[in-house]
PDB file of N, CA and C in Angstrom:
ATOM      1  N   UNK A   1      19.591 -58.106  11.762  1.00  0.00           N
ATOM      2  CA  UNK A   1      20.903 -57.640  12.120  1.00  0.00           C
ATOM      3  C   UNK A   1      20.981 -57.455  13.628  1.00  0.00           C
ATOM      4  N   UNK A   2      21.668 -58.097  14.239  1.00  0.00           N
ATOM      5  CA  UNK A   2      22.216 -58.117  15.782  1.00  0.00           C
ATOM      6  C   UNK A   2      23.047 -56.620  15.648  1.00  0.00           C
ATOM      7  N   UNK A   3      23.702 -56.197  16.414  1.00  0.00           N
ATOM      8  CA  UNK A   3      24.392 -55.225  17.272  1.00  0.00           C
ATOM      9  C   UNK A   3      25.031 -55.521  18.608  1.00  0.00           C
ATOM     10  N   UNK A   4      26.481 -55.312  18.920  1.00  0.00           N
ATOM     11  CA  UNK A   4      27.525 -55.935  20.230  1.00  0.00           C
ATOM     12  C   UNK A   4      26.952 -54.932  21.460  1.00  0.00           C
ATOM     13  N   UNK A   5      26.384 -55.063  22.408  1.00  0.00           N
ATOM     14  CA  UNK A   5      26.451 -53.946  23.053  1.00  0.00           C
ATOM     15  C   UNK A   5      27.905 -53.974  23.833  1.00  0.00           C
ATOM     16  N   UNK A   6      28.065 -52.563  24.020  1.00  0.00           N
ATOM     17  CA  UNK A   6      29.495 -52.055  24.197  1.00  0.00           C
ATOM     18  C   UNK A   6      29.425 -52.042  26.105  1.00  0.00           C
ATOM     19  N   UNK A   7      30.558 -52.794  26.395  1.00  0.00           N
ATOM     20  CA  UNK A   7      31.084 -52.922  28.066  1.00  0.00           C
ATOM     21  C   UNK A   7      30.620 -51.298  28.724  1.00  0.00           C
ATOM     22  N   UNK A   8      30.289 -52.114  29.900  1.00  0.00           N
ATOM     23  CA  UNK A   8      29.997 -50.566  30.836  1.00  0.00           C
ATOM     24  C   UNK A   8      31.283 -50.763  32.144  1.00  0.00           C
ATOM     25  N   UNK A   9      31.796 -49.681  31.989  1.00  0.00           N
ATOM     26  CA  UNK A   9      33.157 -49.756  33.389  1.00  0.00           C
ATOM     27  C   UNK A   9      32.293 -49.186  34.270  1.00  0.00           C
ATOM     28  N   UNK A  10      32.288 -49.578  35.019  1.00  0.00           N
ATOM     29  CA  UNK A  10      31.782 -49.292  36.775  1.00  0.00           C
ATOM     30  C   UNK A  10      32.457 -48.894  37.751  1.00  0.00           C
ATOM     31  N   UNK A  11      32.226 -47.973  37.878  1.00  0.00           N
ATOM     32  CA  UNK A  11      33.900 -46.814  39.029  1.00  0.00           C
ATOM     33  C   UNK A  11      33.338 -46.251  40.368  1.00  0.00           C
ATOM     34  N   UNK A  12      33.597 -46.125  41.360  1.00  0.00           N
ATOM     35  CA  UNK A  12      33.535 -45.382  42.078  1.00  0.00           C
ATOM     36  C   UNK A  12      33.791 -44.299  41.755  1.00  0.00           C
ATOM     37  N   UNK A  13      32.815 -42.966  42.320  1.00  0.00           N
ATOM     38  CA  UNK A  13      33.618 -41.715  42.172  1.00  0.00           C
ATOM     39  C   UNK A  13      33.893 -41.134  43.700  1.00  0.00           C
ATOM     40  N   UNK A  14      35.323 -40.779  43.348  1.00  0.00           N
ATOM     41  CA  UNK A  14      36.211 -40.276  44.279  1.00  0.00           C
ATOM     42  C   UNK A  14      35.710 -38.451  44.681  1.00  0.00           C
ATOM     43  N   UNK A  15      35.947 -38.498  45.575  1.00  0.00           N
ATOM     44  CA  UNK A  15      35.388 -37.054  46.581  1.00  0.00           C
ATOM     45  C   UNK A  15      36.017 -35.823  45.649  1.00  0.00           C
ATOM     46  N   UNK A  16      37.514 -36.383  45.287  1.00  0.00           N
ATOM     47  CA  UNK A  16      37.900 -35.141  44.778  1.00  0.00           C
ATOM     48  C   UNK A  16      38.364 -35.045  42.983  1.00  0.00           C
ATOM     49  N   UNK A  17      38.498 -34.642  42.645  1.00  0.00           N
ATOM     50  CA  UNK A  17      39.298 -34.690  41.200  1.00  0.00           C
ATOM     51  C   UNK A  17      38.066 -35.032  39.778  1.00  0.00           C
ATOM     52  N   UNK A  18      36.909 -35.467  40.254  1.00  0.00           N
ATOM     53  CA  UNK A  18      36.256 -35.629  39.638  1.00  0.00           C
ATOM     54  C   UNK A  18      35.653 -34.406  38.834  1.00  0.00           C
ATOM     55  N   UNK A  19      35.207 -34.634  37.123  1.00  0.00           N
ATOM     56  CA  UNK A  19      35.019 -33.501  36.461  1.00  0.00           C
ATOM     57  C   UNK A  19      33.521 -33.148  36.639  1.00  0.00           C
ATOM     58  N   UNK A  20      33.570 -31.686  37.038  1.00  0.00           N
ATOM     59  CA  UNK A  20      31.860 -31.434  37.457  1.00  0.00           C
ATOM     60  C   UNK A  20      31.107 -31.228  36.237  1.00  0.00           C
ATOM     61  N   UNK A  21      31.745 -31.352  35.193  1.00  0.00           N
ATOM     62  CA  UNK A  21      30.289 -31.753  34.235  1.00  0.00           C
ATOM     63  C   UNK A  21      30.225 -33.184  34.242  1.00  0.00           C
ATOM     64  N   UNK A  22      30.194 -34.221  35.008  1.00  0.00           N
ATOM     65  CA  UNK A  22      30.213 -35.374  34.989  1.00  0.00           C
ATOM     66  C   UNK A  22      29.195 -35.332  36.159  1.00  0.00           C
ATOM     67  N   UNK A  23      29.236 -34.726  37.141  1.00  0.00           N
ATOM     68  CA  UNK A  23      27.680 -34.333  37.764  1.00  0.00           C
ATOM     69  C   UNK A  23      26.217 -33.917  37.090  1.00  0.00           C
ATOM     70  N   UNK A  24      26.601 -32.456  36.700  1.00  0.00           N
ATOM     71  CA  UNK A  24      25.248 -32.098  35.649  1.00  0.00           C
ATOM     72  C   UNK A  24      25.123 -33.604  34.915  1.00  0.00           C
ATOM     73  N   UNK A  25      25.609 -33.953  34.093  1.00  0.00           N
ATOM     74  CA  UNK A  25      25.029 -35.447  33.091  1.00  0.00           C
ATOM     75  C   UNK A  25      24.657 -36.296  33.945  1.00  0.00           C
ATOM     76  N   UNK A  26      25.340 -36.585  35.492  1.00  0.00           N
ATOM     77  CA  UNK A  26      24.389 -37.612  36.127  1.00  0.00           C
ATOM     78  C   UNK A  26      23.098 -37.034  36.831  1.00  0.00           C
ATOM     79  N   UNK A  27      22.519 -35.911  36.485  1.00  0.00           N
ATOM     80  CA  UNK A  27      21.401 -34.942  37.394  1.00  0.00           C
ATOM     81  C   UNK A  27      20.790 -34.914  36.106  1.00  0.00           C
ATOM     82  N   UNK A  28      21.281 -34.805  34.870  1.00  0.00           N
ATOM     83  CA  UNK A  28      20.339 -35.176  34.138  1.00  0.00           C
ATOM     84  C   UNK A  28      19.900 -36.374  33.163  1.00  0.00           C
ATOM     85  N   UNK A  29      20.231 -37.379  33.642  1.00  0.00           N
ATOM     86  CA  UNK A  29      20.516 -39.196  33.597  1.00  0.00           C
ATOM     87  C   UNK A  29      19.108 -39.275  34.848  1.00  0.00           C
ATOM     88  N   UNK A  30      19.390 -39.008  35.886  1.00  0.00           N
ATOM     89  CA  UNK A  30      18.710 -39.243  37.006  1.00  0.00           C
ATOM     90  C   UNK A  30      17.160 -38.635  37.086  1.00  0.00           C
ATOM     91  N   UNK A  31      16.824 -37.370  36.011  1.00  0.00           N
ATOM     92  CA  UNK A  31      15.580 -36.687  36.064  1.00  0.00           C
ATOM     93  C   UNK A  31      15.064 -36.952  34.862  1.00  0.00           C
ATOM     94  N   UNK A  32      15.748 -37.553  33.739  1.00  0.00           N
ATOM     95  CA  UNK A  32      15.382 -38.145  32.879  1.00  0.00           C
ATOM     96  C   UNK A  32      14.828 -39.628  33.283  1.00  0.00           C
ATOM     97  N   UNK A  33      15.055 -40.210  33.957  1.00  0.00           N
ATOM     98  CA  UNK A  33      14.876 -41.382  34.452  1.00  0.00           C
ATOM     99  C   UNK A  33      13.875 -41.502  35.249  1.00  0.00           C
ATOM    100  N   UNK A  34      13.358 -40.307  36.454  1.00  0.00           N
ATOM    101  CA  UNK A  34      12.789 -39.935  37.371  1.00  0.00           C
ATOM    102  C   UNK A  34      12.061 -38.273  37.179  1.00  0.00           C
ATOM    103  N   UNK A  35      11.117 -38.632  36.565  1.00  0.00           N
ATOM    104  CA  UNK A  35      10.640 -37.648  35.812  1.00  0.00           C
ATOM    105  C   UNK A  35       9.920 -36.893  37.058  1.00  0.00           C
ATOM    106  N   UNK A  36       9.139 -37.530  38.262  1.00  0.00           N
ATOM    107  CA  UNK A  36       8.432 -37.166  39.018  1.00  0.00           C
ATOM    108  C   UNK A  36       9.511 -36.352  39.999  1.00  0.00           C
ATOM    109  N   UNK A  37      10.552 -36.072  39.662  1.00  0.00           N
ATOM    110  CA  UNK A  37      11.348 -35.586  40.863  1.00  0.00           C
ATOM    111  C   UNK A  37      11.205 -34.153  40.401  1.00  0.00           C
ATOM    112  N   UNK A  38      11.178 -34.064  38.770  1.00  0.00           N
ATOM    113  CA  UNK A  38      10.482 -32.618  38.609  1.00  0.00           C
ATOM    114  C   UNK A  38      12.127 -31.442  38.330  1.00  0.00           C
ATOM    115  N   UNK A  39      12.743 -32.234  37.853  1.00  0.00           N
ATOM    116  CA  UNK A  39      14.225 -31.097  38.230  1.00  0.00           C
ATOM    117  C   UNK A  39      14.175 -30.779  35.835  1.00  0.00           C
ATOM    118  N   UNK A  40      13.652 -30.443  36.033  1.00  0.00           N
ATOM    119  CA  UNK A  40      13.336 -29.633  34.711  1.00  0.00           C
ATOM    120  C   UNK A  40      14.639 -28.271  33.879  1.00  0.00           C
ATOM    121  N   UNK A  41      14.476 -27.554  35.164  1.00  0.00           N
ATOM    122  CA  UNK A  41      15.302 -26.292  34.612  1.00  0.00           C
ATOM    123  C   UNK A  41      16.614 -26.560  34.801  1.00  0.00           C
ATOM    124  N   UNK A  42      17.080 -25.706  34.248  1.00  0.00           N
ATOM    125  CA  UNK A  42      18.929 -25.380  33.973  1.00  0.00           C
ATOM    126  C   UNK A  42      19.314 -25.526  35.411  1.00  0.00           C
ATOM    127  N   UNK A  43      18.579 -24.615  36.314  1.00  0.00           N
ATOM    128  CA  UNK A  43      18.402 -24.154  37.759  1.00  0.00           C
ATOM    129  C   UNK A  43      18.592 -25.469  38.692  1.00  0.00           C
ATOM    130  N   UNK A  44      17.839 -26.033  38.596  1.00  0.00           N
ATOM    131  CA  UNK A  44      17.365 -27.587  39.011  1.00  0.00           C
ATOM    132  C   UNK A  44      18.211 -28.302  38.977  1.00  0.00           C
ATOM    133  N   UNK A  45      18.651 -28.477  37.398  1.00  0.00           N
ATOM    134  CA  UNK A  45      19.580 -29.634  37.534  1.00  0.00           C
ATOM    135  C   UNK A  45      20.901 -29.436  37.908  1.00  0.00           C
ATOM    136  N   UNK A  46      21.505 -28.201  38.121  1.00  0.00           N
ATOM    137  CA  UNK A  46      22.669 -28.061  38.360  1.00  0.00           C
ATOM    138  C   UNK A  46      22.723 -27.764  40.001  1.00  0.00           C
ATOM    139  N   UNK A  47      21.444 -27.095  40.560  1.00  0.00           N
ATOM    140  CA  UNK A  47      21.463 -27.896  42.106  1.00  0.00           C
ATOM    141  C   UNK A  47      21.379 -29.129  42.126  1.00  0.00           C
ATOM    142  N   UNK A  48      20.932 -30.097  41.745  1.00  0.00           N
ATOM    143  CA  UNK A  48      21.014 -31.406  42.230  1.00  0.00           C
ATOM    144  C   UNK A  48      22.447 -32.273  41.980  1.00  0.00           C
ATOM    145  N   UNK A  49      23.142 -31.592  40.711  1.00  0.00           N
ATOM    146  CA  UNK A  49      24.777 -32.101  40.126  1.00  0.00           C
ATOM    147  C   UNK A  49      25.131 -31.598  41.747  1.00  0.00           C
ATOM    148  N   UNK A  50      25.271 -30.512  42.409  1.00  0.00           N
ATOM    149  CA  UNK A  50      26.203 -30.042  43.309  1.00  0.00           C
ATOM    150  C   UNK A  50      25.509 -30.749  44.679  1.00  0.00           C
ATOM    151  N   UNK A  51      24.232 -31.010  44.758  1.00  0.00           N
ATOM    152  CA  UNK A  51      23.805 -32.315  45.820  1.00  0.00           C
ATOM    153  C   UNK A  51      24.310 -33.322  45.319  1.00  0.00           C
ATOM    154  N   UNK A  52      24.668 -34.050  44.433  1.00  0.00           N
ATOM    155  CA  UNK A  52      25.000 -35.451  44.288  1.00  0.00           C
ATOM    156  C   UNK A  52      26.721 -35.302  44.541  1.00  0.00           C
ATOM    157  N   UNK A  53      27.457 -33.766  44.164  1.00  0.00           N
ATOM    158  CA  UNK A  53      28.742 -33.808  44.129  1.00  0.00           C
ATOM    159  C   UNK A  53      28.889 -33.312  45.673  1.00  0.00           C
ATOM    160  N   UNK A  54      28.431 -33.142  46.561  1.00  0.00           N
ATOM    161  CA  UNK A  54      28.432 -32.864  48.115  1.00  0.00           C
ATOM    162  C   UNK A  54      28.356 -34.173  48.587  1.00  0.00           C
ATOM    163  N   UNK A  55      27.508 -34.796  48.032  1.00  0.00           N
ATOM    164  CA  UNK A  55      27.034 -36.310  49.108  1.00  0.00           C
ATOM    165  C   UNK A  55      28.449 -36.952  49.347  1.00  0.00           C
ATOM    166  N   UNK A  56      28.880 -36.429  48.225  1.00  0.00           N
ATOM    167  CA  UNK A  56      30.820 -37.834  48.110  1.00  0.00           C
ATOM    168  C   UNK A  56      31.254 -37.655  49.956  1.00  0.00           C
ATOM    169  N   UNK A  57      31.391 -36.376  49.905  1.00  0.00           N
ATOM    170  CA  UNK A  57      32.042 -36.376  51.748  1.00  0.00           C
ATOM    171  C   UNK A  57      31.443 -37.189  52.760  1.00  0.00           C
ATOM    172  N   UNK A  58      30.348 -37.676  52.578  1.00  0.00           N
ATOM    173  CA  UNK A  58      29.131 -38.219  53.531  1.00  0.00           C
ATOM    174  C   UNK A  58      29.779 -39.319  54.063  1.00  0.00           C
ATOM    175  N   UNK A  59      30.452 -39.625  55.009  1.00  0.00           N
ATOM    176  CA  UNK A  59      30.924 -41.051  55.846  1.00  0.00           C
ATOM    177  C   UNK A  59      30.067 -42.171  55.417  1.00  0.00           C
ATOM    178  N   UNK A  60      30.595 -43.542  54.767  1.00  0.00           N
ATOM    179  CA  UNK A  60      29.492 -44.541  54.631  1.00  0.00           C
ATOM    180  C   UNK A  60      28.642 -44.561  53.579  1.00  0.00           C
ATOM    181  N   UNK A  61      28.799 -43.509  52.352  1.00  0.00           N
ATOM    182  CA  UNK A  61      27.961 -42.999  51.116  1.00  0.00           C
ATOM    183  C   UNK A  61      29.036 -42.806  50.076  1.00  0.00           C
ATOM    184  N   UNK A  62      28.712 -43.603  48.988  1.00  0.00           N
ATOM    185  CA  UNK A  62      29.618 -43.975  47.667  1.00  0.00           C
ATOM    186  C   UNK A  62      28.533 -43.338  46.988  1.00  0.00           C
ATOM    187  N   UNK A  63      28.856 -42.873  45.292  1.00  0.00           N
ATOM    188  CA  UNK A  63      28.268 -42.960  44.148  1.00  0.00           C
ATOM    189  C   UNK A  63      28.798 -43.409  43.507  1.00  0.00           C
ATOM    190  N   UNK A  64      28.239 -44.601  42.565  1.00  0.00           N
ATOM    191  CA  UNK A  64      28.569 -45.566  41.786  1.00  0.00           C
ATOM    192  C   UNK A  64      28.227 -45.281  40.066  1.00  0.00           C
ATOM    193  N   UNK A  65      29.290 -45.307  39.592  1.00  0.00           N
ATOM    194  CA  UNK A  65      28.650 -44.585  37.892  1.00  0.00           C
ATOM    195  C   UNK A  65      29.042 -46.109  36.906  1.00  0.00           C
ATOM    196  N   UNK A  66      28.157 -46.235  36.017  1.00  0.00           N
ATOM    197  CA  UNK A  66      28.454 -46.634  34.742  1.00  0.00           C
ATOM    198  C   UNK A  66      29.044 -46.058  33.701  1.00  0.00           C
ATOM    199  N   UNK A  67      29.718 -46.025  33.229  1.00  0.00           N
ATOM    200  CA  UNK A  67      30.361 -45.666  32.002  1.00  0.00           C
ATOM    201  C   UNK A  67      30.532 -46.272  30.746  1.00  0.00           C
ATOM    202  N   UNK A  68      29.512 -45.974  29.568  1.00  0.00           N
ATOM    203  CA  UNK A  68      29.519 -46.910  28.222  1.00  0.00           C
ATOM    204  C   UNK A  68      30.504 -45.616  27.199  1.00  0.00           C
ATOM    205  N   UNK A  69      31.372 -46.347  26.938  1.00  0.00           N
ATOM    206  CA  UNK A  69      32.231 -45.007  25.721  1.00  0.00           C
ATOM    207  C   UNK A  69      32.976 -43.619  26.334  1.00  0.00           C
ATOM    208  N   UNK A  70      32.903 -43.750  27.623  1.00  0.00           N
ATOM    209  CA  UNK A  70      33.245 -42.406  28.817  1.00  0.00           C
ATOM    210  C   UNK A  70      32.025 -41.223  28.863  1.00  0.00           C
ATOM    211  N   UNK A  71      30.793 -41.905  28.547  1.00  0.00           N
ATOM    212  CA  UNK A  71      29.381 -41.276  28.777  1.00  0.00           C
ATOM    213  C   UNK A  71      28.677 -41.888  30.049  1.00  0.00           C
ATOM    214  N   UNK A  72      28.084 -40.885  30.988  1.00  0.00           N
ATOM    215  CA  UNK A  72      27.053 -41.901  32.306  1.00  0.00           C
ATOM    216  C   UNK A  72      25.877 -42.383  31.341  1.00  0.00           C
ATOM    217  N   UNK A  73      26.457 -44.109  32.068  1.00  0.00           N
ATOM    218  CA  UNK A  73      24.594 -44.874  31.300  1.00  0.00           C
ATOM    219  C   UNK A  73      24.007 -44.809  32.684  1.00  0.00           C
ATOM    220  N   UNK A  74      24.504 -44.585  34.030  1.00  0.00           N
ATOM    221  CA  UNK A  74      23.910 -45.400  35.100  1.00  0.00           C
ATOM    222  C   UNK A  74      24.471 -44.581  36.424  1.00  0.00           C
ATOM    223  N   UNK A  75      23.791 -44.672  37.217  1.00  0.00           N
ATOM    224  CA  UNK A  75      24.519 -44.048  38.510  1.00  0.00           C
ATOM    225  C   UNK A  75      23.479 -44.942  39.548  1.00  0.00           C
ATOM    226  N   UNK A  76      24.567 -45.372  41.111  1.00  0.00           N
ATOM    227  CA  UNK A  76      23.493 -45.676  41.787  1.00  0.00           C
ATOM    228  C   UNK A  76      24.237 -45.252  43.510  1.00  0.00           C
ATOM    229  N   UNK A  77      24.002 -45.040  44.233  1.00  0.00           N
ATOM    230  CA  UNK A  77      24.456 -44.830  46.057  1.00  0.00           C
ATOM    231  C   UNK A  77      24.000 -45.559  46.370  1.00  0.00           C
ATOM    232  N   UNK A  78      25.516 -45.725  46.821  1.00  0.00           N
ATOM    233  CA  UNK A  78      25.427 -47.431  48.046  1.00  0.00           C
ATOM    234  C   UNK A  78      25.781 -46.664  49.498  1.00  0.00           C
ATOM    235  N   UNK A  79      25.024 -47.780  50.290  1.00  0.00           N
ATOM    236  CA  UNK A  79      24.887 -46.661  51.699  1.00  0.00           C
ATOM    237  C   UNK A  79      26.044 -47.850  52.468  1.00  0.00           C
ATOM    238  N   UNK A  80      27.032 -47.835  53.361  1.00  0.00           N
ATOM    239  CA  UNK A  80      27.639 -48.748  54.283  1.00  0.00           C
ATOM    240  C   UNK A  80      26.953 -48.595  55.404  1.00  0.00           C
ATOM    241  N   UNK A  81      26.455 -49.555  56.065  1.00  0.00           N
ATOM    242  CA  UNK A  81      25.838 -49.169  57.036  1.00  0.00           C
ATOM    243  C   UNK A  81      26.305 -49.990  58.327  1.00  0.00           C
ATOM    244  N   UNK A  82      27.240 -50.724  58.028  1.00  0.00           N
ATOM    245  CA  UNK A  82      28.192 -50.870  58.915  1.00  0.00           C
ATOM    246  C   UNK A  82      29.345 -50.433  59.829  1.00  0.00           C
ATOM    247  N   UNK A  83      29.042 -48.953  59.539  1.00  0.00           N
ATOM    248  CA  UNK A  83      30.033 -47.816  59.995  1.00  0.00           C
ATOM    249  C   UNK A  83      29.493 -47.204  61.139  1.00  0.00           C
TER     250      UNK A  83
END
């Protein structure tokens, strides 16, 4: 038996309006993934949601999300470095 895998939308996220539990899930997408980074506790991961939701202001610094079903499969920062 095969299975369809289901489309991933790929969005920019915008500096503002974005829902901050959509941070925590990418802080814990990202330490699940990156186990050696060590962000374990409740503590942890919700500093790193509010580092990844700070970076948006950064001149020249995007975060890039996947979205399968309106769940993060994927996150990645693209740097412009042409600025």
């Amino acid at each position: 038996m095969t299975t369809a895998m289901r489309a991933l939308e790929i969005r920019a996220l915008e500096p503002d309006g974005e829902d901050p539990a959509l941070f925590l899930a990418l802080s814990r997408l990202v330490a699940d993934a990156y186990p050696i980074m060590r962000r374990t506790t409740d503590e942890a991961l919700a500093s790193y949601a509010e580092q990844l939701r700070q970076s948006l202001a950064h001149p020249g610094t995007r975060l890039v999300v996947a979205e399968r079903d309106g769940a993060p499969a994927g996150v990645m920062r693209l740097y412009d470095y042409t600025r």
